[in-house]
N, C-alpha and C. Protein backbone atom coordinates (compact mmCIF):
# COMPACT_ATOMS: atom_id res chain seq x y z
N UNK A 1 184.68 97.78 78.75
CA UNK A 1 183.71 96.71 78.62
C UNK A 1 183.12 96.45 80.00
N UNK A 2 181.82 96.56 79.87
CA UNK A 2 180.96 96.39 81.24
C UNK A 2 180.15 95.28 80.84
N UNK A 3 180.13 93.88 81.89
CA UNK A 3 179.30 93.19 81.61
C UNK A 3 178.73 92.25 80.05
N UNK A 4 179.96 92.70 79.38
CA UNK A 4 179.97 92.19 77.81
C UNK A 4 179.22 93.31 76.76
N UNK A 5 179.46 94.41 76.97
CA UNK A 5 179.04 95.66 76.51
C UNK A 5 180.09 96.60 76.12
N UNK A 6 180.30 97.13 75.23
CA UNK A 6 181.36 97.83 75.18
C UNK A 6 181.12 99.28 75.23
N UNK A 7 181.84 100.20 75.73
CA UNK A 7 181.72 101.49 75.93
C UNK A 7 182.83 102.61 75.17
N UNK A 8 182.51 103.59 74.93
CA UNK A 8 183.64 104.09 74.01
C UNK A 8 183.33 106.23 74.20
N UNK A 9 184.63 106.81 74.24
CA UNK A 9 184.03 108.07 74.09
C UNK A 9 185.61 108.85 74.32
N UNK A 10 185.71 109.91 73.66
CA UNK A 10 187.38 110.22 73.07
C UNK A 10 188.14 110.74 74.69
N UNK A 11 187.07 110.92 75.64
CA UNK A 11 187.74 111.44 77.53
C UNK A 11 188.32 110.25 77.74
N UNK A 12 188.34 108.74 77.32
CA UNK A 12 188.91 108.13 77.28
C UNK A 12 190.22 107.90 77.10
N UNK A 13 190.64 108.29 76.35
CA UNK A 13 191.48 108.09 74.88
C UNK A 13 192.70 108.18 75.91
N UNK A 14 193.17 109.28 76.72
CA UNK A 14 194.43 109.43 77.51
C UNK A 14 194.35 108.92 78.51
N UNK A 15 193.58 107.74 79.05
CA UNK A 15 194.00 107.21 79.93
C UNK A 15 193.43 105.66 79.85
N UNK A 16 193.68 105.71 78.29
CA UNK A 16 194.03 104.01 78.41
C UNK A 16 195.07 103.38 78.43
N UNK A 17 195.39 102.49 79.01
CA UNK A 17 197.00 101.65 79.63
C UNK A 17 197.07 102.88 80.01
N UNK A 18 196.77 103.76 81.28
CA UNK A 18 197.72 104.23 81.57
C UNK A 18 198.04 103.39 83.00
N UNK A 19 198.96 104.02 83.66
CA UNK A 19 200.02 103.58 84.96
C UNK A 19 199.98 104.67 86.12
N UNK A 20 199.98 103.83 86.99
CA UNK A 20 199.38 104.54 88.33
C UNK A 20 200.65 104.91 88.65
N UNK A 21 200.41 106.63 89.31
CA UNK A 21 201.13 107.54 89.80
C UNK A 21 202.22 106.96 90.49
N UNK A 22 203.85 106.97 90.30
CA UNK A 22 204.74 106.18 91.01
C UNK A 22 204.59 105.54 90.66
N UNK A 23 203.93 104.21 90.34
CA UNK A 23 204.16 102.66 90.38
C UNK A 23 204.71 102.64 88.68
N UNK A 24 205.35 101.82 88.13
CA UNK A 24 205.36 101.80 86.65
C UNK A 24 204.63 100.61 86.08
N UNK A 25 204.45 99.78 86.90
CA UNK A 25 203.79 98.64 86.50
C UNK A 25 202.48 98.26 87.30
N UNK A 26 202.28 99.08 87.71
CA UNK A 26 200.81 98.95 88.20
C UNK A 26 199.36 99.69 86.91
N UNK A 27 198.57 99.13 86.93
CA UNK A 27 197.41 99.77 85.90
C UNK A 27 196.94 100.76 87.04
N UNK A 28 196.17 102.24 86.47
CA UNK A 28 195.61 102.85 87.30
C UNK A 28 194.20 102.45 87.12
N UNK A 29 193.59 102.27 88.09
CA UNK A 29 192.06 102.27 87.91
C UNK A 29 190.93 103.37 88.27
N UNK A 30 189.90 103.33 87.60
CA UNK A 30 189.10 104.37 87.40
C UNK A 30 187.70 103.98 88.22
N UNK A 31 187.26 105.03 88.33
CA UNK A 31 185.83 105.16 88.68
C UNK A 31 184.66 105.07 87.88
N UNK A 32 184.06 104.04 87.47
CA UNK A 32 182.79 104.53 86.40
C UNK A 32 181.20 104.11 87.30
N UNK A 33 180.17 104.72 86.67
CA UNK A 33 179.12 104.46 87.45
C UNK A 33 178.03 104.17 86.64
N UNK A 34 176.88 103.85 86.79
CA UNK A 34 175.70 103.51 85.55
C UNK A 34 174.67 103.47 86.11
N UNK A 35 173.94 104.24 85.81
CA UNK A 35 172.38 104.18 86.27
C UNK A 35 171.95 102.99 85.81
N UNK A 36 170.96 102.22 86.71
CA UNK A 36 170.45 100.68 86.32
C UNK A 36 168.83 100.86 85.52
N UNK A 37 168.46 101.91 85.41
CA UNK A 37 167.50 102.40 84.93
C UNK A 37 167.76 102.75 83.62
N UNK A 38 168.80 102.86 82.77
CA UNK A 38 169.28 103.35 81.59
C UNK A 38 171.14 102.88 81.20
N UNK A 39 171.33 101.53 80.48
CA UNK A 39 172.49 101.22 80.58
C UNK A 39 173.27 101.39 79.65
N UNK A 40 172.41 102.58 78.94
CA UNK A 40 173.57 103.00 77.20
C UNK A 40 174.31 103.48 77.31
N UNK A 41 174.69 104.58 78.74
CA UNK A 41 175.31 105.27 79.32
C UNK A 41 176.39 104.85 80.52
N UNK A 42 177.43 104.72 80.77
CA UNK A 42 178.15 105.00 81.60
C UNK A 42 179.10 106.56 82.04
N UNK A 43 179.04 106.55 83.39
CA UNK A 43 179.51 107.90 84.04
C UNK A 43 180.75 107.50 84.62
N UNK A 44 182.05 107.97 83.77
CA UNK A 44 183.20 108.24 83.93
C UNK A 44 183.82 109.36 85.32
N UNK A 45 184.35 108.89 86.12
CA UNK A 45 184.98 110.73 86.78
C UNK A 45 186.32 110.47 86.93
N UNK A 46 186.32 111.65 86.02
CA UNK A 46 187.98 111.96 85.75
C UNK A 46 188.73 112.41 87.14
N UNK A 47 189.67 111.83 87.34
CA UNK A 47 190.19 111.94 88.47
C UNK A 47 190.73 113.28 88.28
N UNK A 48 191.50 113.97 87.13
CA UNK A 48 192.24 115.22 87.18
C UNK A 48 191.12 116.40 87.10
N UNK A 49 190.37 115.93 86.64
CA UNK A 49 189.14 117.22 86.39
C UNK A 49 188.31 117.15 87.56
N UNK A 50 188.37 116.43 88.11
CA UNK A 50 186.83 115.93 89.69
C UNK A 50 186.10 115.98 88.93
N UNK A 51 185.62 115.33 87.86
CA UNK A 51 184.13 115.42 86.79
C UNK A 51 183.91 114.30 86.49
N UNK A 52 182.24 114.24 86.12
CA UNK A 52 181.69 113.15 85.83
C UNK A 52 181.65 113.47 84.12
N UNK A 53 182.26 111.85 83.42
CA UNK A 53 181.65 112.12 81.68
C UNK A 53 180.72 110.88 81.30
N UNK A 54 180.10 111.51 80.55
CA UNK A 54 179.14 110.41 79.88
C UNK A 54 179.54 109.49 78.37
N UNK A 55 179.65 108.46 78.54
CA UNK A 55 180.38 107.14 77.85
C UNK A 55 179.50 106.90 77.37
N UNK A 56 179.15 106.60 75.94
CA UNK A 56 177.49 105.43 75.44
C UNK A 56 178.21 104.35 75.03
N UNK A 57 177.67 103.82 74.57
CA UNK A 57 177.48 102.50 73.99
C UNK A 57 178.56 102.72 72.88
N UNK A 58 179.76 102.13 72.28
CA UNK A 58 180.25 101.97 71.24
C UNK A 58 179.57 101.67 70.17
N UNK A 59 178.65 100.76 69.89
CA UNK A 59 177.76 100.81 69.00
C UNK A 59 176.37 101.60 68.81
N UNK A 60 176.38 103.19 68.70
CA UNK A 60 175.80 103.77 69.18
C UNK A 60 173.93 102.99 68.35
N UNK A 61 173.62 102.51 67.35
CA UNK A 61 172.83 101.50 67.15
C UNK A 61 172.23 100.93 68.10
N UNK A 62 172.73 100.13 68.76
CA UNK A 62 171.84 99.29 70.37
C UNK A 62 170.94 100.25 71.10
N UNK A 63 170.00 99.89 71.25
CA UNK A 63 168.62 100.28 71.78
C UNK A 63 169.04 100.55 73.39
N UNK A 64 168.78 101.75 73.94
CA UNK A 64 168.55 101.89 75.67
C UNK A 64 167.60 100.49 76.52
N UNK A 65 168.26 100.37 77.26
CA UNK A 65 167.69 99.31 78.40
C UNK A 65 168.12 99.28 79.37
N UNK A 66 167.55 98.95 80.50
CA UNK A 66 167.51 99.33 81.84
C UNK A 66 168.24 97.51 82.27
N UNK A 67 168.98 97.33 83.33
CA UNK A 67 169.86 96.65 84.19
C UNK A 67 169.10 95.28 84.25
N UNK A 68 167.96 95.37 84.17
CA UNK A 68 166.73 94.15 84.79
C UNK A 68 166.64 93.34 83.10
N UNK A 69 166.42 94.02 82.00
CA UNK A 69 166.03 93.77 80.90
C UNK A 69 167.54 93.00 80.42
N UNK A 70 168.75 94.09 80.64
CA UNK A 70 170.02 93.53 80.09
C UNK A 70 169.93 91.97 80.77
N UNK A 71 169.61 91.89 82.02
CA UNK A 71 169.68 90.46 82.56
C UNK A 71 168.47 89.40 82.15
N UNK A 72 167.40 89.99 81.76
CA UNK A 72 166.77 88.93 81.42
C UNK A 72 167.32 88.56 80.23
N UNK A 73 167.74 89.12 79.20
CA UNK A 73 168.02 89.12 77.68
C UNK A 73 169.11 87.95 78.12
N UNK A 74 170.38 87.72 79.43
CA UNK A 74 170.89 87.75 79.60
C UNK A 74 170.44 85.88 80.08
N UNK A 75 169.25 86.07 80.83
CA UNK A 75 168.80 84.83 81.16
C UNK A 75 168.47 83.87 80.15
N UNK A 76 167.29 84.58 79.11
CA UNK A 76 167.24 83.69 78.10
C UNK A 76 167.79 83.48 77.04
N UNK A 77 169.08 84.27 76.86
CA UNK A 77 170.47 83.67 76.04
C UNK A 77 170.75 81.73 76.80
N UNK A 78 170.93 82.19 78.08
CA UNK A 78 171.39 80.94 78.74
C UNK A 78 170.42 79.87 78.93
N UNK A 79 168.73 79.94 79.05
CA UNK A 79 168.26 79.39 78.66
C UNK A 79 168.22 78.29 77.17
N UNK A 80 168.51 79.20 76.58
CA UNK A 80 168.60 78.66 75.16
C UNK A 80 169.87 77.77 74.92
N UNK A 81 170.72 77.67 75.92
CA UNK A 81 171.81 77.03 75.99
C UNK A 81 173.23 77.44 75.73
N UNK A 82 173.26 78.47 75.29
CA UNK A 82 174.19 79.60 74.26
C UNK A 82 175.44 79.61 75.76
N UNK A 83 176.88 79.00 75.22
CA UNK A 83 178.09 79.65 75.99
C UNK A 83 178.52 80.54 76.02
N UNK A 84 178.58 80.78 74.96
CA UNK A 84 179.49 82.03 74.55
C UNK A 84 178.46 83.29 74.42
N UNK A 85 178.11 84.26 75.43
CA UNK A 85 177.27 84.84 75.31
C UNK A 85 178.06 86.46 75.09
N UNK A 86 178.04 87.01 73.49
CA UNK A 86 178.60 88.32 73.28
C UNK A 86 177.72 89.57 73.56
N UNK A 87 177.90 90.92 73.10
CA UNK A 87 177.37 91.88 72.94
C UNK A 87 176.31 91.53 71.65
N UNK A 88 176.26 91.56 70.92
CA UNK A 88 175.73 91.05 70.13
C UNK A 88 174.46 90.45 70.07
N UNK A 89 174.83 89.55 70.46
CA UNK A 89 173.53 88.05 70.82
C UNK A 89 172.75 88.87 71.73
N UNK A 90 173.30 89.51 73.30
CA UNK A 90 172.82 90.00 74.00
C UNK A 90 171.22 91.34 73.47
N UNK A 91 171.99 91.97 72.47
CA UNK A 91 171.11 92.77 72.28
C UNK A 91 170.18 92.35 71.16
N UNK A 92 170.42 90.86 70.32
CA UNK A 92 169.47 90.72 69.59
C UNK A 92 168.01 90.26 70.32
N UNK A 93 168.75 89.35 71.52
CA UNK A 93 167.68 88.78 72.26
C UNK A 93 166.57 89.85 72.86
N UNK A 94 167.41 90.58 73.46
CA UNK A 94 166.43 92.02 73.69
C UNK A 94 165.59 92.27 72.63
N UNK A 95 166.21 92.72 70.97
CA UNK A 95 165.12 92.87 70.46
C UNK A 95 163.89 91.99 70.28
N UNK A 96 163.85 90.68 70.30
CA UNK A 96 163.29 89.68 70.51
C UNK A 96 162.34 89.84 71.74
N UNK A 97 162.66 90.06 72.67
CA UNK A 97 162.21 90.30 73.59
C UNK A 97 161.18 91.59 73.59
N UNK A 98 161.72 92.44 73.19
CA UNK A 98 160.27 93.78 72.64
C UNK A 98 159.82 93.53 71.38
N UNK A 99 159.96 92.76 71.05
CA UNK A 99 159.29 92.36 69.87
C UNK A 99 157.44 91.45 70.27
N UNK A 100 158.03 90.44 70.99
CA UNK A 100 157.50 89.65 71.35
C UNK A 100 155.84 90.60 72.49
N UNK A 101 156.98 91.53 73.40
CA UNK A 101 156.45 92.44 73.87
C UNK A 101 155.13 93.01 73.47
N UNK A 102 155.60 93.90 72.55
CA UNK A 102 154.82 94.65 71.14
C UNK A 102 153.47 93.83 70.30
N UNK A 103 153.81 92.54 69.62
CA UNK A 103 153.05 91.38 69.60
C UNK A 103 151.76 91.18 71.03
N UNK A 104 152.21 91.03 72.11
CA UNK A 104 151.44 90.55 72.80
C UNK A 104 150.77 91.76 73.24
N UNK A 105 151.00 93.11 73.01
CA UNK A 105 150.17 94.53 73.58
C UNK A 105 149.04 94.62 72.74
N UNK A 106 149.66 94.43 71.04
CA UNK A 106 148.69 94.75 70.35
C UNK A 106 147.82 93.40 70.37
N UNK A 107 147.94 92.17 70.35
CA UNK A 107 146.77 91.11 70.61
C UNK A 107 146.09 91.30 71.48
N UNK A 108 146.54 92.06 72.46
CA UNK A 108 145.60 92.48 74.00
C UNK A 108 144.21 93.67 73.53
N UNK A 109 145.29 94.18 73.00
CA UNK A 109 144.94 95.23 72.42
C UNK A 109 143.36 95.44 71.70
N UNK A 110 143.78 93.70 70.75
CA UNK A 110 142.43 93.59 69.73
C UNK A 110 141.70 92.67 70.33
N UNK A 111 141.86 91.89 71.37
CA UNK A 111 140.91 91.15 71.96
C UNK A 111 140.80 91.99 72.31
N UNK A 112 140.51 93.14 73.27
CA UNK A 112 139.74 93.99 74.06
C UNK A 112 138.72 94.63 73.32
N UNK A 113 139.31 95.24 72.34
CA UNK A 113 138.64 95.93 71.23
C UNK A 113 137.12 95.02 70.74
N UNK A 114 137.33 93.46 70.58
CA UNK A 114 136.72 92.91 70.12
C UNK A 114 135.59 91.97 71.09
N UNK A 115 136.02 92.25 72.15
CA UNK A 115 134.89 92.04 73.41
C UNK A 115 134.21 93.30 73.44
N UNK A 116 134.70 94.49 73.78
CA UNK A 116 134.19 95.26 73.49
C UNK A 116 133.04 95.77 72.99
N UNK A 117 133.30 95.13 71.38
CA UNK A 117 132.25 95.38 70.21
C UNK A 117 130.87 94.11 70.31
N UNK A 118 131.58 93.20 71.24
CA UNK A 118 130.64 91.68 71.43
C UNK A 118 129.29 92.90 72.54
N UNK A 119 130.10 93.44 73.44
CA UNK A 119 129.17 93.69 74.24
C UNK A 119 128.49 94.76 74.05
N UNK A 120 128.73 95.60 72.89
CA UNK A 120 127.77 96.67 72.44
C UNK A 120 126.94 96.28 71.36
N UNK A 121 127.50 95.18 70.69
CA UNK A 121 126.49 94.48 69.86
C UNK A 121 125.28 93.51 70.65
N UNK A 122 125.43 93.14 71.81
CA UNK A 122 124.51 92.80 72.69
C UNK A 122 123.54 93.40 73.45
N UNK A 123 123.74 94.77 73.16
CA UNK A 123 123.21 96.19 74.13
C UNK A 123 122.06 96.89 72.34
N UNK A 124 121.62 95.97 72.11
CA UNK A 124 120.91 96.73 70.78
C UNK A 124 119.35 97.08 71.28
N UNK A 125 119.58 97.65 71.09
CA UNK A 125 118.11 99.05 71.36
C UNK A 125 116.54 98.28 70.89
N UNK A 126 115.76 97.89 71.46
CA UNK A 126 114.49 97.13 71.15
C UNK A 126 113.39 98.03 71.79
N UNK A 127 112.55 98.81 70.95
CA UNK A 127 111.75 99.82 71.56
C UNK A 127 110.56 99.16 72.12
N UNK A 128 109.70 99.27 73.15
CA UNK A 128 108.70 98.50 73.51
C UNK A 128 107.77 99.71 73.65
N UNK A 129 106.76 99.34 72.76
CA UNK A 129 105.36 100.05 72.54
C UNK A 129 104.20 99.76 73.61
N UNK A 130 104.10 100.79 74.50
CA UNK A 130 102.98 100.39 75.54
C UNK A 130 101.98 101.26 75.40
N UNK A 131 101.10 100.25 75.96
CA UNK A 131 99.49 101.51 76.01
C UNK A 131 99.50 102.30 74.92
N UNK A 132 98.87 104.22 74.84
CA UNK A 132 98.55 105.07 73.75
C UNK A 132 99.81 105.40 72.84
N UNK A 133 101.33 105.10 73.85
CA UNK A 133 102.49 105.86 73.10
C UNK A 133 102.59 105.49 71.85
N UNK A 134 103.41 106.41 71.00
CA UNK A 134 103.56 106.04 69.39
C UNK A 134 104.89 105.07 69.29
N UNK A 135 104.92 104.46 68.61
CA UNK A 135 106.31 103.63 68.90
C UNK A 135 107.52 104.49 68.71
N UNK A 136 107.57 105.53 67.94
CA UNK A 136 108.69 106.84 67.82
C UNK A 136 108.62 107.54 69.44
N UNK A 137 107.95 107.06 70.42
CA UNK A 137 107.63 108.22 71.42
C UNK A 137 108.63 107.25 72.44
N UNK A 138 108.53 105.71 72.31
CA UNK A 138 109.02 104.75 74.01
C UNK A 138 110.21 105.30 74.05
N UNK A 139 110.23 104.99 75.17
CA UNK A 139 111.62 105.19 76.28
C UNK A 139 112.31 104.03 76.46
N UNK A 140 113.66 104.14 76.15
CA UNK A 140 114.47 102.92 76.43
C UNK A 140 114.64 102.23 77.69
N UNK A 141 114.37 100.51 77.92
CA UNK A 141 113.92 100.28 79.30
C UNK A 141 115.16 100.63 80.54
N UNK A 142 115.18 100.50 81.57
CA UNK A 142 116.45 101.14 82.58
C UNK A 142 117.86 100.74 82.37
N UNK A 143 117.35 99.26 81.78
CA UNK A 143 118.81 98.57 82.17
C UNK A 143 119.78 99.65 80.48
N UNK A 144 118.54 100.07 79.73
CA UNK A 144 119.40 100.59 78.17
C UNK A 144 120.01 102.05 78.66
N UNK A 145 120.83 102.44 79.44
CA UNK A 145 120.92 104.05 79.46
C UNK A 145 121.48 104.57 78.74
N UNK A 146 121.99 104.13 78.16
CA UNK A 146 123.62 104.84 76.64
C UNK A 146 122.55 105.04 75.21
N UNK A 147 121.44 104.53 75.26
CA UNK A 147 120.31 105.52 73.63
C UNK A 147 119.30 106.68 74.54
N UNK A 148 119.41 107.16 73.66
CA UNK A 148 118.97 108.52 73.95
C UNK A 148 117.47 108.04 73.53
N UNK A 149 115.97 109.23 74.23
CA UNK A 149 114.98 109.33 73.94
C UNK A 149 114.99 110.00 72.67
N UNK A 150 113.82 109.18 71.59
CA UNK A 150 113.63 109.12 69.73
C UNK A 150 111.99 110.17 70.35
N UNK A 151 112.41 111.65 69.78
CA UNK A 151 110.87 112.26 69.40
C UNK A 151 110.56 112.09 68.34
N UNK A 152 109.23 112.68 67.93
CA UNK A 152 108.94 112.50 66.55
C UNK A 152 109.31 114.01 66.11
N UNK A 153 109.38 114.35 64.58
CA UNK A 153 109.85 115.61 63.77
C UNK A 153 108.96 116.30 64.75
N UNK A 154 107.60 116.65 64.83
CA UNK A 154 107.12 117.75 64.54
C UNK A 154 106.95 118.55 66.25
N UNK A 155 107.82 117.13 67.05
CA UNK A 155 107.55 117.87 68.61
C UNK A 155 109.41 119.00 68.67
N UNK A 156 109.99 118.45 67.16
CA UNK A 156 111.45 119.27 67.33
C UNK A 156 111.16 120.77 67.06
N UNK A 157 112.23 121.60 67.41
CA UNK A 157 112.51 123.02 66.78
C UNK A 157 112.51 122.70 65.77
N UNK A 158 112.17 124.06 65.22
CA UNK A 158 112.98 124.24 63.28
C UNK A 158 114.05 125.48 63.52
N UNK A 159 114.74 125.15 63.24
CA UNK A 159 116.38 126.08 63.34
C UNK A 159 115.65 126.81 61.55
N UNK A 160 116.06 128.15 61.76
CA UNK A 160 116.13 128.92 61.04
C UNK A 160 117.57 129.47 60.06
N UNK A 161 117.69 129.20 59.44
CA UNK A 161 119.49 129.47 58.75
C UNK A 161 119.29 130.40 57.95
């Protein structure tokens, strides 16, 4: 158990309770390590092998999260007033937390989308007929550059098929 997380994986298995070399009543202790960038994982090194093993999550279910996230999840458990803060709670709040996430990308998402469409619906094409030109012939004024020049049919090719 790291941090109220539990960890589990069978390289384990022979050296739990065990007892440090000579002593009979001493616990031996181990080495584990964890990238703070990814905390589903813990890195075991076996003292008899000189090797590093990889430990996940006992509940292999719980979502990957990085050291910063476990602590905020961690903050607003305690915010909320919560004592008793388990594994559990911990990772619901997280989901809560990308939830909320997710929610606020895609609202970003559709306000953008929808300014967007405000400002191309404001950009509408008004042809201005000057002097001899045909009104199929004007040119869109400078500030319009995104419509293309309208010929009439008979100044086009005829494609042959």
């Amino acid at each position: 158990v790291v941090d109220e997380v539990h960890y589990y994986s069978d390289v384990l298995r022979r050296f739990v309770n065990a007892k440090e070399p000579g002593h009979a009543r001493k616990k031996r202790k181990f080495t584990f390590r964890r990238d703070p960038r990814d905390i589903s994982t813990l890195y075991f090194y076996d003292p008899e092998v000189k090797e590093y093993f990889r430990i996940p999550y006992r509940d292999t279910a719980h979502s990957p999260m990085s050291i910063w996230e476990f602590r905020e999840a961690r903050r607003r458990l305690e915010k909320q007033g919560i004592k008793e803060i388990n594994e559990e709670l911990i990772f619901r709040s997280y989901e809560q937390m990308r939830f909320i996430k997710e929610q606020a990308r895609k609202e970003t998402k559709h306000v953008r989308r929808k300014g967007q469409q405000r400002r191309h619906l404001k950009q509408i094409y008004q042809p201005q007929a000057t002097g001899k030109k045909a009104l199929t012939e004007t040119e869109p004024s400078e500030s319009d550059d995104a419509f293309p020049i309208v010929q009439p049919f008979d100044v086009l090719e005829e494609l042959s098929l």
